[in-house]
C-alpha atoms as a PDB file:
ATOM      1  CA  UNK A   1      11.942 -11.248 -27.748  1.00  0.00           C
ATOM      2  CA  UNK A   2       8.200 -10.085 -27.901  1.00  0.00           C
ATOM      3  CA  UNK A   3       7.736  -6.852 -27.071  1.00  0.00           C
ATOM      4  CA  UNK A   4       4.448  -5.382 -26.098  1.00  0.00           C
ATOM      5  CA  UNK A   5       3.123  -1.653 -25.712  1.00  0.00           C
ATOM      6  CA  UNK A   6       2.185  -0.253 -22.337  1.00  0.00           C
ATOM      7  CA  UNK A   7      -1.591  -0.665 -23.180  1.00  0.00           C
ATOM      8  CA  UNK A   8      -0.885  -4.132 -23.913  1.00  0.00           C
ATOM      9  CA  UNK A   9       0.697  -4.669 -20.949  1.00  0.00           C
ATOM     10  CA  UNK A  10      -1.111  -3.160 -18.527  1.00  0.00           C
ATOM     11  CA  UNK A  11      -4.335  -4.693 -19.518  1.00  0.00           C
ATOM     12  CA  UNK A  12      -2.305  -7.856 -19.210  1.00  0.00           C
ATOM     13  CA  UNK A  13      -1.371  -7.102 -16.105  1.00  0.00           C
ATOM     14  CA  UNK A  14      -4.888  -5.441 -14.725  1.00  0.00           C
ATOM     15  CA  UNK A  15      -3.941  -2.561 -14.085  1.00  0.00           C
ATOM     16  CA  UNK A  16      -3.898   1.157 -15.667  1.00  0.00           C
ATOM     17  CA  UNK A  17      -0.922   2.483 -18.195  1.00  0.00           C
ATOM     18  CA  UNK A  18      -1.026   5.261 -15.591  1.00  0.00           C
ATOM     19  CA  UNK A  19      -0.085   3.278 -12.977  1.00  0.00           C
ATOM     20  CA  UNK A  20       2.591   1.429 -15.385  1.00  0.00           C
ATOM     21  CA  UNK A  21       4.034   4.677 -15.802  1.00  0.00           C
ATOM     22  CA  UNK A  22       4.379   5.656 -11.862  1.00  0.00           C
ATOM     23  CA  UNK A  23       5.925   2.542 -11.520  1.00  0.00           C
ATOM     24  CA  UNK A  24       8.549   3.253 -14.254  1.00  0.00           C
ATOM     25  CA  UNK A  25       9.115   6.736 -12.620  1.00  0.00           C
ATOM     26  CA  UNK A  26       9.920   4.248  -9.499  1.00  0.00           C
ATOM     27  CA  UNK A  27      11.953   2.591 -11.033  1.00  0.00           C
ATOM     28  CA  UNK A  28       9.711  -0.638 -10.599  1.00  0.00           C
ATOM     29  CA  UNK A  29      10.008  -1.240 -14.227  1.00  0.00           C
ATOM     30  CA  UNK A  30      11.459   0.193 -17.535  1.00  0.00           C
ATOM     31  CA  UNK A  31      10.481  -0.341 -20.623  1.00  0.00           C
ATOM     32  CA  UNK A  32      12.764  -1.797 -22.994  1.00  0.00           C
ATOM     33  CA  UNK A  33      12.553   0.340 -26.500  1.00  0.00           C
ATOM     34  CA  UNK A  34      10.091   3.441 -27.967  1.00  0.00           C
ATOM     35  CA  UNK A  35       8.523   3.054 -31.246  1.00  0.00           C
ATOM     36  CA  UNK A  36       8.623   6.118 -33.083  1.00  0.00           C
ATOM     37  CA  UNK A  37       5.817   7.668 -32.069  1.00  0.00           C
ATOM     38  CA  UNK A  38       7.803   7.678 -28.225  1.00  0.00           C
ATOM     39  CA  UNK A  39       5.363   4.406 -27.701  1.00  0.00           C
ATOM     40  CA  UNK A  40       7.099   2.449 -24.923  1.00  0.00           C
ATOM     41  CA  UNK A  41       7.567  -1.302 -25.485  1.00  0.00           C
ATOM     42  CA  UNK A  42       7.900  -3.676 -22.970  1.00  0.00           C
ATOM     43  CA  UNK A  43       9.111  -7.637 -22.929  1.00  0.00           C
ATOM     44  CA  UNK A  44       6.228 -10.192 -21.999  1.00  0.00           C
ATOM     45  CA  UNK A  45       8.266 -11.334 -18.758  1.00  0.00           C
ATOM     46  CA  UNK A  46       7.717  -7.200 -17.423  1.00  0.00           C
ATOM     47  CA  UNK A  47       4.444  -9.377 -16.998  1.00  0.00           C
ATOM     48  CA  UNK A  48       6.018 -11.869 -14.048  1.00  0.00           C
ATOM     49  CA  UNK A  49       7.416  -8.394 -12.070  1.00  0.00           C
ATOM     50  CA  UNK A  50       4.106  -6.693 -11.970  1.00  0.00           C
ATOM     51  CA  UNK A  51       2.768  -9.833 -10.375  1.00  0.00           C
ATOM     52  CA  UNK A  52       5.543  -9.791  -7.863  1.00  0.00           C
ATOM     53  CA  UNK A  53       4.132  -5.938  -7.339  1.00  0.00           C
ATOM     54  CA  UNK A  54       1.152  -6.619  -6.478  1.00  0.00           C
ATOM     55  CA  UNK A  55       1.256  -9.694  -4.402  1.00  0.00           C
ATOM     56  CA  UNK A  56       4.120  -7.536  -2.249  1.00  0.00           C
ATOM     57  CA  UNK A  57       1.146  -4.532  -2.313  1.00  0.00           C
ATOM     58  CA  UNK A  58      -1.379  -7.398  -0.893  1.00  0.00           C
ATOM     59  CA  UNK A  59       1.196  -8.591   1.853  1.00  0.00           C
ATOM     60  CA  UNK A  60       0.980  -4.683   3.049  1.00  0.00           C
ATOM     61  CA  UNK A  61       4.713  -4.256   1.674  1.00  0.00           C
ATOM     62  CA  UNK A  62       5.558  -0.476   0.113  1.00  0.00           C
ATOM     63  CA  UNK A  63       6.517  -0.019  -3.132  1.00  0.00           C
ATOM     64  CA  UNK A  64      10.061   1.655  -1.283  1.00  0.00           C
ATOM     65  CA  UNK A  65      10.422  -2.499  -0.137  1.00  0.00           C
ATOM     66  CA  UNK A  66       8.804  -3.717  -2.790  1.00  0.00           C
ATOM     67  CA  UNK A  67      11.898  -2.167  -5.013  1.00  0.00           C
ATOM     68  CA  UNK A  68      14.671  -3.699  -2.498  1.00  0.00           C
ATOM     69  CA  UNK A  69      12.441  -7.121  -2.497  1.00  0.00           C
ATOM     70  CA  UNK A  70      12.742  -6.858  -6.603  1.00  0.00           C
ATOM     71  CA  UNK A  71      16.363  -5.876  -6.126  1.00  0.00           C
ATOM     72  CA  UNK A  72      16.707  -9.295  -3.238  1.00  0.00           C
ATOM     73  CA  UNK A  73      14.956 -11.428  -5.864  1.00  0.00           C
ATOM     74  CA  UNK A  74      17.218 -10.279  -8.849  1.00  0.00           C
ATOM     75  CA  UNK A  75      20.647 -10.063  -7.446  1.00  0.00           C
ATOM     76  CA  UNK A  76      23.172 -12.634  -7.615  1.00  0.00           C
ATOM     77  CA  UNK A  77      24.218 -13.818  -4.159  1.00  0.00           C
ATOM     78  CA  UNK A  78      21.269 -12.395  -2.393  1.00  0.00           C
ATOM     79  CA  UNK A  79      20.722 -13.446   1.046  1.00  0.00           C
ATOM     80  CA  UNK A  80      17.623 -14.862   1.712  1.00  0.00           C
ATOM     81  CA  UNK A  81      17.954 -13.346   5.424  1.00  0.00           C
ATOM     82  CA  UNK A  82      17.860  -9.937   3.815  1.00  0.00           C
ATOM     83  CA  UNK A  83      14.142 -11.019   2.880  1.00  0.00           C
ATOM     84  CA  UNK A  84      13.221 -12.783   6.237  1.00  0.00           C
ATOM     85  CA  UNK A  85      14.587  -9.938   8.127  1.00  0.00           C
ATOM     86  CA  UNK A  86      11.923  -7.023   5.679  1.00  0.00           C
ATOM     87  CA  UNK A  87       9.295  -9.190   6.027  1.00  0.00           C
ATOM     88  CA  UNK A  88      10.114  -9.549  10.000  1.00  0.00           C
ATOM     89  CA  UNK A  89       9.835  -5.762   9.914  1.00  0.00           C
ATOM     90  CA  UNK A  90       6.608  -5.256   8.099  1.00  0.00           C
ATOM     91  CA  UNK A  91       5.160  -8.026  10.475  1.00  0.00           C
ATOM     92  CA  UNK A  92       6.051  -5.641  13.337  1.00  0.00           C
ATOM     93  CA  UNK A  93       4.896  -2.731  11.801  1.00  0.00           C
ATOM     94  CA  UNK A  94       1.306  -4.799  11.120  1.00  0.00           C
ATOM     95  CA  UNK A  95       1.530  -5.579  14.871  1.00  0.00           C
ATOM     96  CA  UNK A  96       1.526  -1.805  15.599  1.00  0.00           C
ATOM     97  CA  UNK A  97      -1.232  -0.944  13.222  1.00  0.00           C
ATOM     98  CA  UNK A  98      -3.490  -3.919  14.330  1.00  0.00           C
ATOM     99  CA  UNK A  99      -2.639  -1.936  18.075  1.00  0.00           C
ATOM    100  CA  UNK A 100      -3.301   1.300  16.628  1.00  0.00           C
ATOM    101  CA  UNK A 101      -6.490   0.275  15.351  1.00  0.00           C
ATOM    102  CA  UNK A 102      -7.657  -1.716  18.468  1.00  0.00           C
ATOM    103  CA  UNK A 103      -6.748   1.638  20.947  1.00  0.00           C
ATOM    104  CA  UNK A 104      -9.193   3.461  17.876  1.00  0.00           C
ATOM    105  CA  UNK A 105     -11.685   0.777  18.250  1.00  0.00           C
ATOM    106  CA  UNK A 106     -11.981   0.906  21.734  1.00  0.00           C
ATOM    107  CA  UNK A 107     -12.244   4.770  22.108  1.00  0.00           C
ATOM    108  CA  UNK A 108     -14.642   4.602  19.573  1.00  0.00           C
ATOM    109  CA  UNK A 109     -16.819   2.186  20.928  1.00  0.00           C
ATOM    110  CA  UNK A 110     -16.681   4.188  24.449  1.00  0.00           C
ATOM    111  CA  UNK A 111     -18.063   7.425  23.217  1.00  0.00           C
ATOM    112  CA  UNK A 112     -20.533   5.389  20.610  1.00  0.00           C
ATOM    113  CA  UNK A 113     -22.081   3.986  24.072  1.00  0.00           C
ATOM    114  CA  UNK A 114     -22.471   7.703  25.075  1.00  0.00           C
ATOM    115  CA  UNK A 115     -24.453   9.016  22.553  1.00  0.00           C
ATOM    116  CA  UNK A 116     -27.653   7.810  22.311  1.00  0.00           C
ATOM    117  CA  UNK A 117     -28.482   9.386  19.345  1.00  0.00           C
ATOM    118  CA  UNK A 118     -31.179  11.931  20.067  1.00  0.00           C
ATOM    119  CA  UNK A 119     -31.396  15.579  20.383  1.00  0.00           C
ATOM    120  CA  UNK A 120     -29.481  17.781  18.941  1.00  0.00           C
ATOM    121  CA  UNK A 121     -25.489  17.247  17.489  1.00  0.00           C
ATOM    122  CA  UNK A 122     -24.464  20.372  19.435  1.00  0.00           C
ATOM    123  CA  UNK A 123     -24.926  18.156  22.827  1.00  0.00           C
ATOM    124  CA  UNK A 124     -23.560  15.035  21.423  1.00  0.00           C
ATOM    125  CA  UNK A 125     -20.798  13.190  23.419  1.00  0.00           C
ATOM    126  CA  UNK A 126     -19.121  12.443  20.385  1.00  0.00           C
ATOM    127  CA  UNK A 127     -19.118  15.672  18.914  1.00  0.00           C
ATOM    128  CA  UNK A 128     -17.736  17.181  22.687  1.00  0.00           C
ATOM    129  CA  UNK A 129     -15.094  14.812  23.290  1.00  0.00           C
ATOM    130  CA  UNK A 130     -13.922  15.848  19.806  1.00  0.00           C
ATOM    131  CA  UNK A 131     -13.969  19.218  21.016  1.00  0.00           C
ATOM    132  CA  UNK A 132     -12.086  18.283  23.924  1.00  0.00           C
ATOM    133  CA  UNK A 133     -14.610  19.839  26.617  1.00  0.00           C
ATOM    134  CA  UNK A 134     -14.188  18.813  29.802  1.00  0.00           C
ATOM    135  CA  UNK A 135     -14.006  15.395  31.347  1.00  0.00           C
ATOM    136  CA  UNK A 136     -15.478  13.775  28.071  1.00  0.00           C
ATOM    137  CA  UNK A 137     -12.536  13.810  26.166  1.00  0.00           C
ATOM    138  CA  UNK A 138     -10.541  10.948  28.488  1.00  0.00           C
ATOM    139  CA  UNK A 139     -12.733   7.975  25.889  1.00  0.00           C
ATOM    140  CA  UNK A 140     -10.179   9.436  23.026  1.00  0.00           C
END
């Protein structure tokens, strides 16, 4: 078994010891030993889990379900509709955001067309329907 220290590890991996180290206060991974000198030492394969990590982080997945995904992929008898039905509910919460973001865009884009950029910021549309004066703040 080849064990490596955080530094080694996390340059491995891409990624900061600092990070390494919230993850182990996550629980996302452990290390395996200490040296001496309260070093922690990791196996290679810690390599493979950080992987998993980030690829869940790039699919928009928390580390909270990132943890039950490790827990789904490591278990014995795990049911792969445990994982369909996480990932079915972080595609609906995506759907909400990408809704979320479209209601922003459009609001936006309404008080962007009223201000035409000239004068003074005190008579902006933007700046008013931020304020919430009257009958400009309906483009929010």
């Amino acid at each position: 078994m080849d064990l490596i220290t955080i530094g080694t590890l996390a340059k491995r991996a891409g990624m900061g010891a600092g990070t390494l180290r919230y993850y182990e206060t996550l629980g996302l991974i452990a290390p395996v030993a200490r040296t001496r000198g309260r070093y922690r030492l990791y196996r290679d394969g810690e390599l493979r889990r950080l992987r998993f990590i980030r690829r869940g982080q790039e699919l928009g997945f928390s580390l909270e379900e990132i943890a039950v995904l490790l827990g789904l992929n490591e278990r014995r008898g795990a049911r792969a509709a445990d994982v369909k039905q996480l990932t079915q509910e972080k595609l609906r919460d995506i759907d909400q955001r990408i809704r979320d973001l479209e209601r922003m865009k459009r609001g936006l884009e309404r008080l962007s067309e009223r201000c035409h950029g000239e004068g003074p910021a005190s008579e902006c549309p933007i700046l008013a329907a931020l304020n919430g004066d009257d009958g400009r703040a309906e483009a929010l």
